[in-house]
PDB file of N, CA and C in Angstrom:
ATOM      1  N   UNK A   1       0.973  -7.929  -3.234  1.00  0.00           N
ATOM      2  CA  UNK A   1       0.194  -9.141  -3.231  1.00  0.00           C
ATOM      3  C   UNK A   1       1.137 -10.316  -3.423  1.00  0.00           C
ATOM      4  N   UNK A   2       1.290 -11.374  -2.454  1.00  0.00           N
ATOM      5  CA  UNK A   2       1.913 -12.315  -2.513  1.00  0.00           C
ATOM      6  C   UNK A   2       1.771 -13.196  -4.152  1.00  0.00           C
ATOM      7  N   UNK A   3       0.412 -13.594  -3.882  1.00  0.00           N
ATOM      8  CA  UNK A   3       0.377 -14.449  -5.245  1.00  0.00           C
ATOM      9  C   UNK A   3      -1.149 -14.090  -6.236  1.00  0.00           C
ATOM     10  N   UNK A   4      -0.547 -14.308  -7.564  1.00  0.00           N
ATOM     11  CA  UNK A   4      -1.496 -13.985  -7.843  1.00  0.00           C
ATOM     12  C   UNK A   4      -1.721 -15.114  -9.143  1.00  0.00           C
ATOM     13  N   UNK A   5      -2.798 -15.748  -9.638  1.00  0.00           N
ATOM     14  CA  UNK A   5      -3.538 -16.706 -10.710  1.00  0.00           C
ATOM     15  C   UNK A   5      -4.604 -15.963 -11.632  1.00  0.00           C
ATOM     16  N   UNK A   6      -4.246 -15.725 -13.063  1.00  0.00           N
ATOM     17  CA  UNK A   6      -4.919 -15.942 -14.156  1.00  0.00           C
ATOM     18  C   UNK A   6      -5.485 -16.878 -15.135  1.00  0.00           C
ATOM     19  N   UNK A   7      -6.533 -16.587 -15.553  1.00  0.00           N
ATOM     20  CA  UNK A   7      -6.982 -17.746 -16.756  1.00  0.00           C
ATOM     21  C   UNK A   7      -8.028 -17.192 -17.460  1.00  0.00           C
ATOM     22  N   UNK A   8      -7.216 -17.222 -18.543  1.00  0.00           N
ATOM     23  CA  UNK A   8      -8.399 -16.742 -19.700  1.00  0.00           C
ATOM     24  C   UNK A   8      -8.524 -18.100 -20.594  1.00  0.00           C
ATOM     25  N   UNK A   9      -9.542 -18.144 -21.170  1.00  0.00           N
ATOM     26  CA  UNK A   9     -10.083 -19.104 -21.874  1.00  0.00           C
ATOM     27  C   UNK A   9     -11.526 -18.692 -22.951  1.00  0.00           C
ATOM     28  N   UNK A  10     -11.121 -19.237 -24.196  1.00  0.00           N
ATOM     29  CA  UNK A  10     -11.951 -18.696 -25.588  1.00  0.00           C
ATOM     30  C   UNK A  10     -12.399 -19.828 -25.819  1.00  0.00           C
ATOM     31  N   UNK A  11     -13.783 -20.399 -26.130  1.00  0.00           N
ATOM     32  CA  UNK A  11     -14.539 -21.382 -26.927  1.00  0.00           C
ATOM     33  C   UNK A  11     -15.174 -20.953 -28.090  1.00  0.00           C
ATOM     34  N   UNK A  12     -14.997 -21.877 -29.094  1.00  0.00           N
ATOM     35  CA  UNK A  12     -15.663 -21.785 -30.190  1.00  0.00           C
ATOM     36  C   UNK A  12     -16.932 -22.341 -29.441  1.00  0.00           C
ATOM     37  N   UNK A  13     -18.093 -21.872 -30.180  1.00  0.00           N
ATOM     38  CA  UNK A  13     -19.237 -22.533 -30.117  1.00  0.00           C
ATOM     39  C   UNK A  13     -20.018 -23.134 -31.490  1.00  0.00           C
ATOM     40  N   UNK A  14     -19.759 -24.526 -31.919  1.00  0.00           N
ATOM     41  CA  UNK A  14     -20.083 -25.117 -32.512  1.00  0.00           C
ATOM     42  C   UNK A  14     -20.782 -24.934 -33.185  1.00  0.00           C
ATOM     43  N   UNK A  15     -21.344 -24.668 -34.263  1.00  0.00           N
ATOM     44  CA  UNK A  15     -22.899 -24.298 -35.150  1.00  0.00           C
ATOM     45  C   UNK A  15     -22.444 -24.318 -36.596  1.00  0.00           C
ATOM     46  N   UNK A  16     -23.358 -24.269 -37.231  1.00  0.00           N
ATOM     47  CA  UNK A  16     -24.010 -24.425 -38.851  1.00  0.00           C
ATOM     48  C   UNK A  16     -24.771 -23.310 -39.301  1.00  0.00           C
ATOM     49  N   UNK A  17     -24.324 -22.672 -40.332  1.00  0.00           N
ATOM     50  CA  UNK A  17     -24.992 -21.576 -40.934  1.00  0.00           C
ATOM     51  C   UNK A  17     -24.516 -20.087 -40.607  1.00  0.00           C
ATOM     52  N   UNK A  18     -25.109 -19.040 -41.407  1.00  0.00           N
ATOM     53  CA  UNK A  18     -24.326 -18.262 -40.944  1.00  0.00           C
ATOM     54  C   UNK A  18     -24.833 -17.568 -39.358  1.00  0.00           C
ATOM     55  N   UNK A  19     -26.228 -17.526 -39.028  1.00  0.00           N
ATOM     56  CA  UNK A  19     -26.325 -17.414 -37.909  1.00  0.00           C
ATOM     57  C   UNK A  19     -25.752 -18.168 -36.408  1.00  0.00           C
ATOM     58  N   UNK A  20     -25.883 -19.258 -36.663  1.00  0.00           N
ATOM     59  CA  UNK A  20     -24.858 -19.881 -35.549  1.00  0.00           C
ATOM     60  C   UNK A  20     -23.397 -20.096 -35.483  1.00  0.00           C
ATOM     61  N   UNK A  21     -23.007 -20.169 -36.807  1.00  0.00           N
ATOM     62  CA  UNK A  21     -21.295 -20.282 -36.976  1.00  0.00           C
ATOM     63  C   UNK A  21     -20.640 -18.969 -36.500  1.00  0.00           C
ATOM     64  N   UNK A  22     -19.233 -19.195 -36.017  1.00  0.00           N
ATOM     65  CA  UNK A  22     -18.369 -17.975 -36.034  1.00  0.00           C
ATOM     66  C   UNK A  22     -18.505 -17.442 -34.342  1.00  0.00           C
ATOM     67  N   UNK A  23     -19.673 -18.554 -33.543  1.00  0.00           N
ATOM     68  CA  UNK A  23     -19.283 -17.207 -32.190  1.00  0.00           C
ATOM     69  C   UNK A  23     -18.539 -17.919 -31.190  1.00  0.00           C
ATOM     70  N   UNK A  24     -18.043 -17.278 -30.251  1.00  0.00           N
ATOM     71  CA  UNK A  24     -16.877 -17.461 -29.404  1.00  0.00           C
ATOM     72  C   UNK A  24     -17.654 -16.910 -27.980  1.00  0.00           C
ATOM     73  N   UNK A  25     -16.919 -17.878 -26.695  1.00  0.00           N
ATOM     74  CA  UNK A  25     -17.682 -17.743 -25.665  1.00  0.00           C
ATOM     75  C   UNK A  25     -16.187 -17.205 -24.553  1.00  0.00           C
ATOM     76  N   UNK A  26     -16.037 -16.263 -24.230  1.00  0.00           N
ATOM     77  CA  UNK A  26     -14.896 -16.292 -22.965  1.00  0.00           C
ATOM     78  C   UNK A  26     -14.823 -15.750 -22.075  1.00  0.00           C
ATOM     79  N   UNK A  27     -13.878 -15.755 -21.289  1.00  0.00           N
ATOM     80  CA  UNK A  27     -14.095 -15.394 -19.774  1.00  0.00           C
ATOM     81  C   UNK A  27     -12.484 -15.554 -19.537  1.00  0.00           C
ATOM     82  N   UNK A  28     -12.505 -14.914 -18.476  1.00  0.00           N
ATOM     83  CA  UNK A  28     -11.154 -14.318 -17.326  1.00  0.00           C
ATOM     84  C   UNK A  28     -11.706 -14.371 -15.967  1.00  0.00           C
ATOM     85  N   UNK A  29     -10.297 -15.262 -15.435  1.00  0.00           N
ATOM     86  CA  UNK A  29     -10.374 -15.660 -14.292  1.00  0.00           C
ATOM     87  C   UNK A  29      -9.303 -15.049 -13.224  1.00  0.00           C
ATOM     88  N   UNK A  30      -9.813 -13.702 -12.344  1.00  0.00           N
ATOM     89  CA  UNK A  30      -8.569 -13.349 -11.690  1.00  0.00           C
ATOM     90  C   UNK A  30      -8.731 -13.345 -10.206  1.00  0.00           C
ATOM     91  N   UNK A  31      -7.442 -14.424  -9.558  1.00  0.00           N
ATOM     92  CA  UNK A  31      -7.450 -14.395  -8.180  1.00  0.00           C
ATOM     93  C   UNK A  31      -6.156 -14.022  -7.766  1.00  0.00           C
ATOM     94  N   UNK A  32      -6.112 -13.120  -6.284  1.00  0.00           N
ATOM     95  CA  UNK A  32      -5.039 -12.604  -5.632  1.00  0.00           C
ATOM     96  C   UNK A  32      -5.256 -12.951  -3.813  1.00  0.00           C
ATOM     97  N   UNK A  33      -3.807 -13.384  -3.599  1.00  0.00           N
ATOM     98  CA  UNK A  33      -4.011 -13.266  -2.196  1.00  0.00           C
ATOM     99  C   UNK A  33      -3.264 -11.768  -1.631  1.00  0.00           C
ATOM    100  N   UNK A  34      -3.638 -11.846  -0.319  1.00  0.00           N
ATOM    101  CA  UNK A  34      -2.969 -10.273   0.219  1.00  0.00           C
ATOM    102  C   UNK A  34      -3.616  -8.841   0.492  1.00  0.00           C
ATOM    103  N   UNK A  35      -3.455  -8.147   1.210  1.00  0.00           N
ATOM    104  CA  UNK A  35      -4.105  -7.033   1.021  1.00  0.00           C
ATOM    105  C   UNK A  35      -4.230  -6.413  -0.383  1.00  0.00           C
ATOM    106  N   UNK A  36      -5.213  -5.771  -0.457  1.00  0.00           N
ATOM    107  CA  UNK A  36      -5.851  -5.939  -2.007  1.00  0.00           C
ATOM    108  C   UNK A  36      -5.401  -3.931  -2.185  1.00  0.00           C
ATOM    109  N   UNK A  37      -5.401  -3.114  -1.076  1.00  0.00           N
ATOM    110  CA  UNK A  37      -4.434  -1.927  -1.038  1.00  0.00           C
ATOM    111  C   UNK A  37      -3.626  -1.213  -0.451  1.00  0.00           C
ATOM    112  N   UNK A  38      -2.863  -0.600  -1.022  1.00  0.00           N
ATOM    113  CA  UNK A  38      -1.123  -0.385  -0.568  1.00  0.00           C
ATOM    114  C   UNK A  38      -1.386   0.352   1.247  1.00  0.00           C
ATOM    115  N   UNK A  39      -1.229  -0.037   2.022  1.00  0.00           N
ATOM    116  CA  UNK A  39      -0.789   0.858   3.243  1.00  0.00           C
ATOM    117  C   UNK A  39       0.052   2.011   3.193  1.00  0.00           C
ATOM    118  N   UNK A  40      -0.019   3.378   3.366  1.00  0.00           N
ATOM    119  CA  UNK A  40       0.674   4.054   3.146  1.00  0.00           C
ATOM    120  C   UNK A  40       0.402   5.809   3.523  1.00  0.00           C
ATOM    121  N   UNK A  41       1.420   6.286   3.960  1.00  0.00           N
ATOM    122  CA  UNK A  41       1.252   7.674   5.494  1.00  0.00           C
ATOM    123  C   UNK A  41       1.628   8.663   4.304  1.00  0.00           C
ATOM    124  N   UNK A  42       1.237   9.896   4.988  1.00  0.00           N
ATOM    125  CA  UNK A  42       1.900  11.224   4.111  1.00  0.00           C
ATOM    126  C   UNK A  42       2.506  11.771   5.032  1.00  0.00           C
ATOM    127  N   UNK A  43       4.087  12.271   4.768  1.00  0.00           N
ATOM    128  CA  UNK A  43       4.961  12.546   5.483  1.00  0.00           C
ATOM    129  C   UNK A  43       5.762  13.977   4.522  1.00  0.00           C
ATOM    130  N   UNK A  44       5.110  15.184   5.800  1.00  0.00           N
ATOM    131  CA  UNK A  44       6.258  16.427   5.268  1.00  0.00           C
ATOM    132  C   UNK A  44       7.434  15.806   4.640  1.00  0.00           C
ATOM    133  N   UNK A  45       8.311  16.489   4.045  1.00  0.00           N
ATOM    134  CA  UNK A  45       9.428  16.858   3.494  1.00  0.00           C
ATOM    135  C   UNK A  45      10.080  17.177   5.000  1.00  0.00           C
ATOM    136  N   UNK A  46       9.787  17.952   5.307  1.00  0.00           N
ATOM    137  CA  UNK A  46      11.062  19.214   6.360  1.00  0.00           C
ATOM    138  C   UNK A  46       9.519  18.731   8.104  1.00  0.00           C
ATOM    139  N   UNK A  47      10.690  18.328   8.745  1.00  0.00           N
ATOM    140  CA  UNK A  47       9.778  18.294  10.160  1.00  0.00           C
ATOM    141  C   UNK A  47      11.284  19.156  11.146  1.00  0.00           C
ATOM    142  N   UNK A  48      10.332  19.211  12.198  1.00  0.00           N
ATOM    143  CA  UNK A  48      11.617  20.150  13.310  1.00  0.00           C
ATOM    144  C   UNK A  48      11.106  19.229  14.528  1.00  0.00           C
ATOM    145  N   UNK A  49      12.173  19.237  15.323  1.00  0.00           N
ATOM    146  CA  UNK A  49      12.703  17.857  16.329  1.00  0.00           C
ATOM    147  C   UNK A  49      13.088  19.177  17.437  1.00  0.00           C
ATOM    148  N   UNK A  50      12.737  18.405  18.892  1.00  0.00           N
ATOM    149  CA  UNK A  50      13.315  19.210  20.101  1.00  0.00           C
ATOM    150  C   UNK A  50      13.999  18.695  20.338  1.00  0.00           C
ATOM    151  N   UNK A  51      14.658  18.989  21.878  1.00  0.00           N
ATOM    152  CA  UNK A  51      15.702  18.642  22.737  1.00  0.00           C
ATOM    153  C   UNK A  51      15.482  17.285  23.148  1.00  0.00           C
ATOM    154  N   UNK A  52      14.582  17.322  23.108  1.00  0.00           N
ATOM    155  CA  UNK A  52      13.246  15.968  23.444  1.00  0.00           C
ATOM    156  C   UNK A  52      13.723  14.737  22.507  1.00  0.00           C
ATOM    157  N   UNK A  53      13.545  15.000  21.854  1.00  0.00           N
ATOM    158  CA  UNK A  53      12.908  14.043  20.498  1.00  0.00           C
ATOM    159  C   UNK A  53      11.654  14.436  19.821  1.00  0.00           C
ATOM    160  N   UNK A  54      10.931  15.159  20.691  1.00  0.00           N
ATOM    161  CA  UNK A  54       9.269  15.058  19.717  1.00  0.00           C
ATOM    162  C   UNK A  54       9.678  15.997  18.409  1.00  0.00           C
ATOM    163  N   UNK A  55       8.774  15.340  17.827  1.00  0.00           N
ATOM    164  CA  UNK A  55       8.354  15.979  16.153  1.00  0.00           C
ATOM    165  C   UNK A  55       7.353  16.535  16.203  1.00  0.00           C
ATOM    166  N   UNK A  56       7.719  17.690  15.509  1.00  0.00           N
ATOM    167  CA  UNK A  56       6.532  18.860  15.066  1.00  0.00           C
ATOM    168  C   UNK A  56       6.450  19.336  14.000  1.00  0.00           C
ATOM    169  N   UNK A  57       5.396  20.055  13.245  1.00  0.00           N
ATOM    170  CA  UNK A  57       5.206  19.988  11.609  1.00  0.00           C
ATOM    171  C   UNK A  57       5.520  21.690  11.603  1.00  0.00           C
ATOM    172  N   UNK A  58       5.928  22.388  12.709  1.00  0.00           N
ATOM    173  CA  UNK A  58       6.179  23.901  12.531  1.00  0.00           C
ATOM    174  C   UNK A  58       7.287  24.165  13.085  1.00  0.00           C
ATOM    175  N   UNK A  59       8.006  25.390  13.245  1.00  0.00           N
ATOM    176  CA  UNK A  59       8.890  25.663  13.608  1.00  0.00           C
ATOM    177  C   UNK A  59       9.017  26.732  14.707  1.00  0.00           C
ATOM    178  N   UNK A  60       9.889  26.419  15.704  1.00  0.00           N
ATOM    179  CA  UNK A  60       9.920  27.197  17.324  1.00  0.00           C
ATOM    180  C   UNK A  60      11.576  27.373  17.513  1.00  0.00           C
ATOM    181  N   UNK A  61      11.788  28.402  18.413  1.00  0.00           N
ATOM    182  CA  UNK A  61      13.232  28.862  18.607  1.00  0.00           C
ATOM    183  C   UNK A  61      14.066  27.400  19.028  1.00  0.00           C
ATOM    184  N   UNK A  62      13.155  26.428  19.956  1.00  0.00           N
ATOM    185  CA  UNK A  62      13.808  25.312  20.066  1.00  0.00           C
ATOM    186  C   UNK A  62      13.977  24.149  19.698  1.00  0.00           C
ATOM    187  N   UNK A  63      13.819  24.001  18.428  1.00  0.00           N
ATOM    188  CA  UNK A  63      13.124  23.178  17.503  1.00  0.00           C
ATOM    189  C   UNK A  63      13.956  23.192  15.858  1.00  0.00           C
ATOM    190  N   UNK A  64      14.971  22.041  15.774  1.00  0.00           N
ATOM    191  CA  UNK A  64      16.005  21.792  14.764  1.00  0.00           C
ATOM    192  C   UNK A  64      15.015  21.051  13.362  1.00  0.00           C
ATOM    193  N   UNK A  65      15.553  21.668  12.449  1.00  0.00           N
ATOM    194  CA  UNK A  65      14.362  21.527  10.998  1.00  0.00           C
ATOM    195  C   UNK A  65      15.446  19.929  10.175  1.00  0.00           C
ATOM    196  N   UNK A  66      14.635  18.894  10.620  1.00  0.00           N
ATOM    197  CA  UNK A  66      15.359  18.078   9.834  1.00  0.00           C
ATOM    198  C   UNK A  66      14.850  17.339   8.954  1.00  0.00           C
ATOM    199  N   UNK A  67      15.538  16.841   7.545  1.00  0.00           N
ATOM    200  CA  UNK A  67      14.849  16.116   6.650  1.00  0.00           C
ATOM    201  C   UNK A  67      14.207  14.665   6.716  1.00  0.00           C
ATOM    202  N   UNK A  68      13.000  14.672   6.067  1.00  0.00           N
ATOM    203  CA  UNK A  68      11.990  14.101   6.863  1.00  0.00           C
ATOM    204  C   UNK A  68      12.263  12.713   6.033  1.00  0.00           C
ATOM    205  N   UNK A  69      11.962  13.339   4.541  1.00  0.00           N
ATOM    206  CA  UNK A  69      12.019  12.520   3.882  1.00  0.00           C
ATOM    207  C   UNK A  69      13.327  12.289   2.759  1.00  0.00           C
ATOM    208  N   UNK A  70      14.628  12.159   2.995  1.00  0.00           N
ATOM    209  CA  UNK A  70      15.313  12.002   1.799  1.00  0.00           C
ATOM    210  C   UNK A  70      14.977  11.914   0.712  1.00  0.00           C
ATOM    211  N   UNK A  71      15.567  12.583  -0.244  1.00  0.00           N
ATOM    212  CA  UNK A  71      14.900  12.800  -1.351  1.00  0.00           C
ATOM    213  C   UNK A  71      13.619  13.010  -1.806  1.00  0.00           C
ATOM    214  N   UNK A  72      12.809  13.431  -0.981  1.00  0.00           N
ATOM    215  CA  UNK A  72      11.490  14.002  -0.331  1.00  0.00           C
ATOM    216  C   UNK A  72      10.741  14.732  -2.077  1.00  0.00           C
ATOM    217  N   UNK A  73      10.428  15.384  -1.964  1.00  0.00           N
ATOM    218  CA  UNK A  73       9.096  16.497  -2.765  1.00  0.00           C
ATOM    219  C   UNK A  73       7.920  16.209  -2.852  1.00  0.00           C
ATOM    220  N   UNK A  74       7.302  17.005  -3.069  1.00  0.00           N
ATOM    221  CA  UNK A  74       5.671  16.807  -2.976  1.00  0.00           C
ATOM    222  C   UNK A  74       5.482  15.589  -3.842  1.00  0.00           C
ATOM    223  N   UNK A  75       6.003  14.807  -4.969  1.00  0.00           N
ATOM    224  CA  UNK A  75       5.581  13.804  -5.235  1.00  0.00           C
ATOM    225  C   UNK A  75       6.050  12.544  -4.755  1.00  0.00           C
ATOM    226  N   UNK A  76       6.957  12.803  -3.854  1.00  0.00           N
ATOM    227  CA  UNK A  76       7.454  11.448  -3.571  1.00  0.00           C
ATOM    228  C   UNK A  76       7.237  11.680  -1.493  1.00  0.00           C
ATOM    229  N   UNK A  77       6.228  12.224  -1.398  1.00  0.00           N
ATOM    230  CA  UNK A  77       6.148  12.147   0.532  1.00  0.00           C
ATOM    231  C   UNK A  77       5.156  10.794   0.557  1.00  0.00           C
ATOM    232  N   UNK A  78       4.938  10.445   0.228  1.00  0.00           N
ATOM    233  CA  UNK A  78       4.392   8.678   0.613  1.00  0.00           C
ATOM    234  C   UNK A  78       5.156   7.653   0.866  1.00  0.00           C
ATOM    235  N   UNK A  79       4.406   7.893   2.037  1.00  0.00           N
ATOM    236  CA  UNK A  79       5.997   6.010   2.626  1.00  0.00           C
ATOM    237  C   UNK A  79       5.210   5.368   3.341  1.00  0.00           C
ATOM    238  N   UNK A  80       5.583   3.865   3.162  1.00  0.00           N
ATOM    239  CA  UNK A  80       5.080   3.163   3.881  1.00  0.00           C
ATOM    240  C   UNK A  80       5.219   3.344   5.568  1.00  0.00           C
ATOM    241  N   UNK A  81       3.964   2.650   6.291  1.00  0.00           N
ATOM    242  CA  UNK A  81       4.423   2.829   8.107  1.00  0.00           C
ATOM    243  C   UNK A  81       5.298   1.573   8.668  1.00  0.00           C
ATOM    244  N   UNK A  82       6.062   1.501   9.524  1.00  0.00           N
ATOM    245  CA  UNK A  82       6.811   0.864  10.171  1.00  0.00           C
ATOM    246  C   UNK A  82       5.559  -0.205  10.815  1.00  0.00           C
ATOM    247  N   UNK A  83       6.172  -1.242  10.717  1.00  0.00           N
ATOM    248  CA  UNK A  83       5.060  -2.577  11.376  1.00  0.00           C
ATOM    249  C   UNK A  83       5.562  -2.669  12.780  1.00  0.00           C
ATOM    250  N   UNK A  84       4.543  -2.813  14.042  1.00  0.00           N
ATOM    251  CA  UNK A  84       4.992  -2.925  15.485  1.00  0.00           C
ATOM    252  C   UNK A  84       5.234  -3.720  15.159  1.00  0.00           C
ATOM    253  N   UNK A  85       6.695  -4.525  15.801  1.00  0.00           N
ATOM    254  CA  UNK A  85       6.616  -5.921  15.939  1.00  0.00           C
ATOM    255  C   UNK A  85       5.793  -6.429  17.169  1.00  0.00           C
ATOM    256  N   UNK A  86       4.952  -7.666  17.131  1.00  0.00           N
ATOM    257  CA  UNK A  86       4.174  -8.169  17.904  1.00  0.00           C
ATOM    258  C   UNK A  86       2.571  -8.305  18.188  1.00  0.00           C
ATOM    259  N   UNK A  87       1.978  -6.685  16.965  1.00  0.00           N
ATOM    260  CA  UNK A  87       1.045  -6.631  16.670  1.00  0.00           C
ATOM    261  C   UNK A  87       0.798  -7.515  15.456  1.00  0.00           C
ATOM    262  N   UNK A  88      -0.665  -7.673  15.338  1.00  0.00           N
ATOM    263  CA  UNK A  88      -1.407  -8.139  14.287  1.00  0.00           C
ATOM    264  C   UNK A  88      -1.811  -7.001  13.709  1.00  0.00           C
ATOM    265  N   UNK A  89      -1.191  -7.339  12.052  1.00  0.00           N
ATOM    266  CA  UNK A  89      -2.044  -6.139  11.738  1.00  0.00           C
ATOM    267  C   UNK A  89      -3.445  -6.297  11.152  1.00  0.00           C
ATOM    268  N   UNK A  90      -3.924  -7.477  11.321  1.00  0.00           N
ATOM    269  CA  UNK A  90      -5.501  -7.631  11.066  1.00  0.00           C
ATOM    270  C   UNK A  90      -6.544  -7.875  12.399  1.00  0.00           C
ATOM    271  N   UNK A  91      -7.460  -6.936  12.039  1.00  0.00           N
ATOM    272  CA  UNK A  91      -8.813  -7.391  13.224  1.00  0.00           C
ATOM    273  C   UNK A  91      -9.579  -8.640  12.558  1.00  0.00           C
ATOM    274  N   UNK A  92      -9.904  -8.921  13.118  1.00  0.00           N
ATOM    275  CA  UNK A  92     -10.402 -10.317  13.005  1.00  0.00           C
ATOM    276  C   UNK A  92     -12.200 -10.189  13.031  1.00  0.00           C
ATOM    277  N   UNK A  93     -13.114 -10.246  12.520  1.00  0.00           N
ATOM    278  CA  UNK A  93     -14.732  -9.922  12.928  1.00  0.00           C
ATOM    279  C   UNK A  93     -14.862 -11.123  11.811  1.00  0.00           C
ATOM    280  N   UNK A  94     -15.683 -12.353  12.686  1.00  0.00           N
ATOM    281  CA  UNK A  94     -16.100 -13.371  11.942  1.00  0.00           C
ATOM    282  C   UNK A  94     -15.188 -13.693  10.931  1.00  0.00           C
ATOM    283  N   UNK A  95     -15.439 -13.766   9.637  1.00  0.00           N
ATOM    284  CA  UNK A  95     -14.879 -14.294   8.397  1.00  0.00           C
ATOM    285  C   UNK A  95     -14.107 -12.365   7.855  1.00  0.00           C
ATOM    286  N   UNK A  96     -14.555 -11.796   8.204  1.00  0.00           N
ATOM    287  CA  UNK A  96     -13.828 -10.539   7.745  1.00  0.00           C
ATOM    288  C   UNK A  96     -12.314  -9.968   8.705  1.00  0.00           C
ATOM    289  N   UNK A  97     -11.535  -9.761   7.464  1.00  0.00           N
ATOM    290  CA  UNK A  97     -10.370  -9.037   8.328  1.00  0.00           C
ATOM    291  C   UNK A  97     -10.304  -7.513   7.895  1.00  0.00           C
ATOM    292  N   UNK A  98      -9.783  -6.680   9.185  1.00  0.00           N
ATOM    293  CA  UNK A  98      -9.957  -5.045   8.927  1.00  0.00           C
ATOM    294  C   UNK A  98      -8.263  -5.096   9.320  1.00  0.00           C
ATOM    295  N   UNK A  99      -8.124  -3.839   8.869  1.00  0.00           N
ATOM    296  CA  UNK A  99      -6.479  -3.260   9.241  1.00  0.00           C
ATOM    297  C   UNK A  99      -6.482  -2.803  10.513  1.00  0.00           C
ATOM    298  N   UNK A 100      -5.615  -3.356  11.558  1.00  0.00           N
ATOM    299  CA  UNK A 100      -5.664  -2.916  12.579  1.00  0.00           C
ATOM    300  C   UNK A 100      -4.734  -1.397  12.891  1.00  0.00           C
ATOM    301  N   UNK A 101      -5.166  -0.504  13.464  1.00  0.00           N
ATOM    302  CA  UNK A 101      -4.395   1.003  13.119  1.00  0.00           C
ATOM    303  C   UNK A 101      -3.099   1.257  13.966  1.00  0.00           C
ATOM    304  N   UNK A 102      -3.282   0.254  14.845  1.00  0.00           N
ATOM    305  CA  UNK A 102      -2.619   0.082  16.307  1.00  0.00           C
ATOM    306  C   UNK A 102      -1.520  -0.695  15.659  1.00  0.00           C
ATOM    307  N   UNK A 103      -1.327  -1.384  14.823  1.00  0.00           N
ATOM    308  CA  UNK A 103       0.033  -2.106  14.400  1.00  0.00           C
ATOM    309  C   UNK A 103       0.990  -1.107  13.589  1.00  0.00           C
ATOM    310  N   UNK A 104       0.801  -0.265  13.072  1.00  0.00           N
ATOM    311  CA  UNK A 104       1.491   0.929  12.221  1.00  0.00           C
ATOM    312  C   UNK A 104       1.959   1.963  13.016  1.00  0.00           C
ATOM    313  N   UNK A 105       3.204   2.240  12.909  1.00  0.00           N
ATOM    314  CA  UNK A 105       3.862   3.612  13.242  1.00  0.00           C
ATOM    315  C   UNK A 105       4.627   4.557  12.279  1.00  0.00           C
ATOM    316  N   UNK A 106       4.329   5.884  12.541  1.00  0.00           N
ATOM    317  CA  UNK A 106       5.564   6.721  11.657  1.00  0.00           C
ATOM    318  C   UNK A 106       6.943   6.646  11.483  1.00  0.00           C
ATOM    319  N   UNK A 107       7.345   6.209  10.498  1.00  0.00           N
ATOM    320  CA  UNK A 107       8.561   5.977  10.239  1.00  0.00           C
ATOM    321  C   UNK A 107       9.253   7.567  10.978  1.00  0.00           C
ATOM    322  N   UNK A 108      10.880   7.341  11.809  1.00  0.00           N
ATOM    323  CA  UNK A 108      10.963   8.431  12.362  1.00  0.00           C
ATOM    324  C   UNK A 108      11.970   9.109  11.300  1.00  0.00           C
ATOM    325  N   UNK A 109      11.939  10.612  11.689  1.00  0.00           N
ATOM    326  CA  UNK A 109      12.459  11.648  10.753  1.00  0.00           C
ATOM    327  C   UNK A 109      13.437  11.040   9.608  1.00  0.00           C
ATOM    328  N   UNK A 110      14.180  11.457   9.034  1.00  0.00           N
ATOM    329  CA  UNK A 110      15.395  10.916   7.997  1.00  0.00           C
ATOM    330  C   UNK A 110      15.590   9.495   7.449  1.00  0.00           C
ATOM    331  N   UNK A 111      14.713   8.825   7.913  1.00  0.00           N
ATOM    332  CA  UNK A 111      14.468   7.135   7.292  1.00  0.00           C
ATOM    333  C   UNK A 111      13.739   7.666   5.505  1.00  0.00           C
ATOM    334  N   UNK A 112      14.099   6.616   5.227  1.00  0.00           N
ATOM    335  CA  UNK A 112      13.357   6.553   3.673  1.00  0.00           C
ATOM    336  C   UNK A 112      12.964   4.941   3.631  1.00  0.00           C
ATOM    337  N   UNK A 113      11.783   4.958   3.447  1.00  0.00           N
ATOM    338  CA  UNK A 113      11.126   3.842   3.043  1.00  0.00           C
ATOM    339  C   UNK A 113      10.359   4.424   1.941  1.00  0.00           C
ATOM    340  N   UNK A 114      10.340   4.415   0.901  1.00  0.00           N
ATOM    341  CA  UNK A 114       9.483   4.714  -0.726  1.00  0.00           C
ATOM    342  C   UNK A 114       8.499   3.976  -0.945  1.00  0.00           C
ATOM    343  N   UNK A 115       7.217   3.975  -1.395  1.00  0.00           N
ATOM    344  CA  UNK A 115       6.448   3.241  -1.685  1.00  0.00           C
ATOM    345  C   UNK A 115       6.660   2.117  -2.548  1.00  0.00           C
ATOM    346  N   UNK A 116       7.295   2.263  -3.404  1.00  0.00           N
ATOM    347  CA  UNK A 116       8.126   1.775  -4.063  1.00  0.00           C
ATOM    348  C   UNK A 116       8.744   0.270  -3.529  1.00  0.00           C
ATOM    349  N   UNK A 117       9.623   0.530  -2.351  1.00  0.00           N
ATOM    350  CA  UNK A 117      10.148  -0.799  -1.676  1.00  0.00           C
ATOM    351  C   UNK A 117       9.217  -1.574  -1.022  1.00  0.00           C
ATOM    352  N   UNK A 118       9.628  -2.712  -1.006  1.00  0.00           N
ATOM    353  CA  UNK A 118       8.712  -3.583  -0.332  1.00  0.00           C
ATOM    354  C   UNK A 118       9.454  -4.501   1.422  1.00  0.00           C
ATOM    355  N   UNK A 119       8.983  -5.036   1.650  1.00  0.00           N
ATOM    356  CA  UNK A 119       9.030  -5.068   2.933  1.00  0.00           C
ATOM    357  C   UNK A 119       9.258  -6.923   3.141  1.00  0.00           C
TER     358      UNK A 119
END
């Protein structure tokens, strides 16, 4: 999230006696711009690559097993997707914006992008 604004604020509320003395009025104020959640692919550990280039999630006599994710394990296969350049990645409907699916690609084999980094 690019930016983000807080404000909290406590009032006494003025009074006499013991029923009205002593109370307090407050509130929190929280605004953010930006997508409000993380974009983000699940990516094997171990993928196998042809002669080709294509990627496949199994393994064939012609088909080289390479690391997918550096420093990979089941808790760390979340990575962010590669942004097309030139796409939007928002649909546009009236006043609402949606994620467009068409702007995201799989990061290819042995890249590391971590959820972690930002962009």
């Amino acid at each position: 999230m690019r930016h983000t604004f807080n404000l909290s604020a406590i009032y006494t509320i003025p009074g006499r006696g013991p029923l009205l003395s002593g109370w307090n009025v407050g509130g929190i104020i929280n605004g953010r711009s930006g997508i409000p959640v993380p974009v983000l692919i699940q990516r094997n550990d171990i993928v196998y690559v042809d002669g080709v280039g294509n990627v496949f999630n199994n393994a064939a006599a012609d088909r080289t097993a390479v690391v997918n994710t550096p420093g990979g394990g089941s808790s760390r296969n979340q990575r962010r997707p590669d942004l097309i350049p030139g796409v939007d990645p928002f649909i546009k409907n009236g006043g609402l914006l949606f994620l467009n699916p068409a702007a995201f690609a799989t990061p290819t084999p042995d890249t590391s992008r971590s959820r972690s980094q930002s962009s």
